[in-house]
C-alpha atoms as a PDB file:
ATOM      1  CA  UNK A   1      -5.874   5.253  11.366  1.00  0.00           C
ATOM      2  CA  UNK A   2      -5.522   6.731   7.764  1.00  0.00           C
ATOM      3  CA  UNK A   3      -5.761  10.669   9.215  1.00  0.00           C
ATOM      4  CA  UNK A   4      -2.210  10.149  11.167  1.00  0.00           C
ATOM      5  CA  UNK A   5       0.586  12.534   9.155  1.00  0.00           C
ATOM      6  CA  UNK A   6       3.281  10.649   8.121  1.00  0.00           C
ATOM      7  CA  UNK A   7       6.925  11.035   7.569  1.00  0.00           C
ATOM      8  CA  UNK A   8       7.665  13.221   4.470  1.00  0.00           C
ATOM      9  CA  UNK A   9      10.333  11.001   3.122  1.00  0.00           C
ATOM     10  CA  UNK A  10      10.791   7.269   3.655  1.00  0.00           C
ATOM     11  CA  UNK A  11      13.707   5.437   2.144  1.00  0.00           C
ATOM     12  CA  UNK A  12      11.918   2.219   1.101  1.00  0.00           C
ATOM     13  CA  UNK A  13       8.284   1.650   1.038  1.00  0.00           C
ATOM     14  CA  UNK A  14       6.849  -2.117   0.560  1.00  0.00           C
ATOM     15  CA  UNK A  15       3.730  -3.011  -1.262  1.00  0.00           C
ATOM     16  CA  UNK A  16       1.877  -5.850  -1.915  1.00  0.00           C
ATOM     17  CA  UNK A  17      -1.648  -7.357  -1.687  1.00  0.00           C
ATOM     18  CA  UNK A  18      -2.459 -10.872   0.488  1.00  0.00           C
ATOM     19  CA  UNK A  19      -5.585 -12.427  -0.625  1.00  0.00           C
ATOM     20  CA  UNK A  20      -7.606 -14.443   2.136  1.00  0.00           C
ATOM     21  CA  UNK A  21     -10.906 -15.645   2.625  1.00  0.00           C
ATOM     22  CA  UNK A  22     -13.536 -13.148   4.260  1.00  0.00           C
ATOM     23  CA  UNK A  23     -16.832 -13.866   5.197  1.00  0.00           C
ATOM     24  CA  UNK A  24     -19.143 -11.112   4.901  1.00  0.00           C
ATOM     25  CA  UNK A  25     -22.668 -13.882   3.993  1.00  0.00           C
ATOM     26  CA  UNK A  26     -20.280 -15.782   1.881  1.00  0.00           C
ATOM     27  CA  UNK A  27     -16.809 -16.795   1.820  1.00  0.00           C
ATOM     28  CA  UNK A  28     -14.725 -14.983  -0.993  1.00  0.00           C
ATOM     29  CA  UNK A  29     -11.071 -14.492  -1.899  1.00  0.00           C
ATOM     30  CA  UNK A  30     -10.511 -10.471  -0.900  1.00  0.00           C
ATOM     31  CA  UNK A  31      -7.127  -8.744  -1.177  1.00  0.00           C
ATOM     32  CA  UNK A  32      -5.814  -7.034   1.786  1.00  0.00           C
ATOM     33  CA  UNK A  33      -3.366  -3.837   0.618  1.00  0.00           C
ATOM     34  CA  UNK A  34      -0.728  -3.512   2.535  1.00  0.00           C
ATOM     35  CA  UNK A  35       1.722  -0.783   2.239  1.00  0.00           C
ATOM     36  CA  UNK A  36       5.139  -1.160   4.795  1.00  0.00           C
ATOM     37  CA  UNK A  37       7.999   1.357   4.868  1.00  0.00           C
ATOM     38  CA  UNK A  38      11.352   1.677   6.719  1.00  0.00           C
ATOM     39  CA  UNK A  39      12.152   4.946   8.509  1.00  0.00           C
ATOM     40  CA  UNK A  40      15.307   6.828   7.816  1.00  0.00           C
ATOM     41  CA  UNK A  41      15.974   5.246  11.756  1.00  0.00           C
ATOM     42  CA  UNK A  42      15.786   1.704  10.586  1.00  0.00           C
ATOM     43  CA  UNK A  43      12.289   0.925  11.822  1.00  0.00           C
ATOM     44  CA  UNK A  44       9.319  -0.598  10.085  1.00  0.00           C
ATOM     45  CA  UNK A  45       6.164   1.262  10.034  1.00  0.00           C
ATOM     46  CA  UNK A  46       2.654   0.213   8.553  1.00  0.00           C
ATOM     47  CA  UNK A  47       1.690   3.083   6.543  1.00  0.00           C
ATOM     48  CA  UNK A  48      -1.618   1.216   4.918  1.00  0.00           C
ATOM     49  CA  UNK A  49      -3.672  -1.874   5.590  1.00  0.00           C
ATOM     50  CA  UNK A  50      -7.148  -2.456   3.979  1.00  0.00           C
ATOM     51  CA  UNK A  51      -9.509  -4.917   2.593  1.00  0.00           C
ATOM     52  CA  UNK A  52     -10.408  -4.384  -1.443  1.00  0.00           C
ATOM     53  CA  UNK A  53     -12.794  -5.847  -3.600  1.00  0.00           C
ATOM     54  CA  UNK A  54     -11.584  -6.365  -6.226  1.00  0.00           C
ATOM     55  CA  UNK A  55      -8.340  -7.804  -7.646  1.00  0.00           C
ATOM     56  CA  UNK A  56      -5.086  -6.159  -7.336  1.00  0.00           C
ATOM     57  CA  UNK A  57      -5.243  -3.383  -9.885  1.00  0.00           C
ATOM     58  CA  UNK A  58      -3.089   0.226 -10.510  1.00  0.00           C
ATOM     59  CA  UNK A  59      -6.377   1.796 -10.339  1.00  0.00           C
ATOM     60  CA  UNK A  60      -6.644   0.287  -6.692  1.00  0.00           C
ATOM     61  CA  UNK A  61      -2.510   1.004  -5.714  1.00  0.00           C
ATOM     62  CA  UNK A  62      -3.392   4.474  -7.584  1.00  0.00           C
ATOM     63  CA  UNK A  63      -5.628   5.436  -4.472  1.00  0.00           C
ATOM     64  CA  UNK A  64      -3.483   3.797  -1.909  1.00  0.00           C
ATOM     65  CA  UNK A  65      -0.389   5.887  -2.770  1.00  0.00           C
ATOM     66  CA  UNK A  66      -2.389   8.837  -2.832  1.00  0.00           C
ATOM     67  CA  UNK A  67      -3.781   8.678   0.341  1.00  0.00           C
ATOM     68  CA  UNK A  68      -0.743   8.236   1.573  1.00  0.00           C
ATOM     69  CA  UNK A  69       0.561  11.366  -0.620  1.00  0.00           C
ATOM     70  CA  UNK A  70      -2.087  13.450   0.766  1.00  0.00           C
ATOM     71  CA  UNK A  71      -0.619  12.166   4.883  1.00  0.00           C
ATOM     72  CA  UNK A  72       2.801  14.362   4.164  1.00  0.00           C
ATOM     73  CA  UNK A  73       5.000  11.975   2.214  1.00  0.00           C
ATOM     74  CA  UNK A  74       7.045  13.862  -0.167  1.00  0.00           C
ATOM     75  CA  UNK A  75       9.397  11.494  -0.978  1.00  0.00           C
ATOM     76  CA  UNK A  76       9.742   7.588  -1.335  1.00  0.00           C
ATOM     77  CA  UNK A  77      13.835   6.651  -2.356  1.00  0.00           C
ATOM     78  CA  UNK A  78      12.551   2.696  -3.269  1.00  0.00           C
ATOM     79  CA  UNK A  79       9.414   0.823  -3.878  1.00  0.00           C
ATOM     80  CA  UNK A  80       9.074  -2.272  -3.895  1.00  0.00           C
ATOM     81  CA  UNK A  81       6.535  -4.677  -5.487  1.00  0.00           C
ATOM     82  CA  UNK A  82       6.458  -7.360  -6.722  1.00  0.00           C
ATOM     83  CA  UNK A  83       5.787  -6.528 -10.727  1.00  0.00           C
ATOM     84  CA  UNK A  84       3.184  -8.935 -12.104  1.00  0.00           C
ATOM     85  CA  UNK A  85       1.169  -5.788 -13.395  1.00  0.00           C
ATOM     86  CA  UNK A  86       2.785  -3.931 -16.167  1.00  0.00           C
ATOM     87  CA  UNK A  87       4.221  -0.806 -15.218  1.00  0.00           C
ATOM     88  CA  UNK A  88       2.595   2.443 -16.391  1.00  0.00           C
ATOM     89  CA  UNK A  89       4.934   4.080 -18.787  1.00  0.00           C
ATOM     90  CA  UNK A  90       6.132   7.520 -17.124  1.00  0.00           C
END
Protein backbone atom coordinates (compact mmCIF):
# COMPACT_ATOMS: atom_id res chain seq x y z
CA UNK A 1 0.00 0.00 0.00
CA UNK A 2 1.86 3.29 -0.99
CA UNK A 3 -0.66 5.61 1.45
CA UNK A 4 0.87 3.75 4.75
CA UNK A 5 3.15 6.64 6.76
CA UNK A 6 6.38 5.53 7.22
CA UNK A 7 9.14 5.88 9.67
CA UNK A 8 10.70 9.41 9.55
CA UNK A 9 14.23 8.22 9.68
CA UNK A 10 15.63 4.88 8.55
CA UNK A 11 19.29 4.08 8.94
CA UNK A 12 19.86 2.26 5.62
CA UNK A 13 17.55 2.13 2.76
CA UNK A 14 18.24 -0.49 -0.26
CA UNK A 15 17.47 0.12 -3.85
CA UNK A 16 17.62 -1.63 -6.83
CA UNK A 17 15.56 -2.69 -9.89
CA UNK A 18 15.00 -6.73 -10.93
CA UNK A 19 14.05 -7.07 -14.46
CA UNK A 20 11.72 -10.17 -15.34
CA UNK A 21 9.55 -11.16 -17.96
CA UNK A 22 5.78 -9.92 -17.77
CA UNK A 23 3.16 -10.79 -19.93
CA UNK A 24 0.67 -8.23 -20.43
CA UNK A 25 -0.23 -9.63 -24.69
CA UNK A 26 3.44 -10.09 -25.03
CA UNK A 27 6.30 -11.14 -23.09
CA UNK A 28 8.79 -8.18 -22.28
CA UNK A 29 11.72 -7.54 -19.96
CA UNK A 30 10.01 -4.95 -17.16
CA UNK A 31 11.91 -3.67 -14.12
CA UNK A 32 10.42 -4.16 -10.81
CA UNK A 33 11.64 -1.10 -8.23
CA UNK A 34 12.23 -2.19 -5.19
CA UNK A 35 13.11 -0.02 -2.35
CA UNK A 36 14.13 -2.11 1.25
CA UNK A 37 15.16 -0.36 4.47
CA UNK A 38 16.29 -1.46 7.98
CA UNK A 39 14.55 0.03 11.02
CA UNK A 40 16.49 1.70 13.75
CA UNK A 41 15.18 -1.96 15.59
CA UNK A 42 17.08 -4.08 13.18
CA UNK A 43 14.17 -5.17 11.02
CA UNK A 44 13.69 -5.12 7.29
CA UNK A 45 10.79 -3.35 5.91
CA UNK A 46 9.60 -3.04 2.15
CA UNK A 47 9.05 0.53 1.73
CA UNK A 48 8.39 0.26 -2.34
CA UNK A 49 7.70 -2.46 -4.86
CA UNK A 50 6.44 -1.69 -8.44
CA UNK A 51 6.53 -2.66 -12.00
CA UNK A 52 8.12 0.24 -14.54
CA UNK A 53 8.28 0.53 -18.06
CA UNK A 54 10.91 1.58 -18.86
CA UNK A 55 14.59 1.01 -18.00
CA UNK A 56 16.08 1.89 -14.78
CA UNK A 57 16.46 5.64 -14.96
CA UNK A 58 17.00 8.73 -12.10
CA UNK A 59 13.99 10.15 -13.59
CA UNK A 60 12.17 6.80 -12.53
CA UNK A 61 14.23 6.46 -8.76
CA UNK A 62 13.43 10.42 -8.77
CA UNK A 63 9.62 9.52 -8.23
CA UNK A 64 10.21 6.52 -6.10
CA UNK A 65 12.13 8.46 -3.41
CA UNK A 66 9.64 11.02 -3.48
CA UNK A 67 6.81 9.12 -2.84
CA UNK A 68 8.38 7.80 -0.24
CA UNK A 69 9.45 11.50 0.96
CA UNK A 70 5.96 12.56 0.81
CA UNK A 71 5.01 8.97 3.45
CA UNK A 72 7.03 10.89 6.50
CA UNK A 73 10.65 9.96 5.89
CA UNK A 74 12.81 12.72 6.93
CA UNK A 75 15.85 11.12 7.05
CA UNK A 76 17.77 8.18 5.28
CA UNK A 77 21.63 7.71 7.18
CA UNK A 78 22.75 5.19 3.95
CA UNK A 79 21.61 4.29 0.54
CA UNK A 80 22.54 1.85 -1.15
CA UNK A 81 22.61 1.07 -4.91
CA UNK A 82 24.31 -0.34 -6.88
CA UNK A 83 25.93 2.75 -9.11
CA UNK A 84 25.82 1.85 -12.80
CA UNK A 85 24.00 5.29 -13.45
CA UNK A 86 26.10 8.30 -12.93
CA UNK A 87 25.37 10.12 -9.95
CA UNK A 88 23.71 13.55 -10.21
CA UNK A 89 26.19 16.10 -9.09
CA UNK A 90 24.74 17.77 -5.75
Amino acid sequence: MRTRPLDPVYPVVFIDAIHVKIRDGHVANRPIYVAIAVTADGYREILGLRAGDGGEGSKYWTTVLTEIKNRGVRDVLMLVCDGRRRPAVI
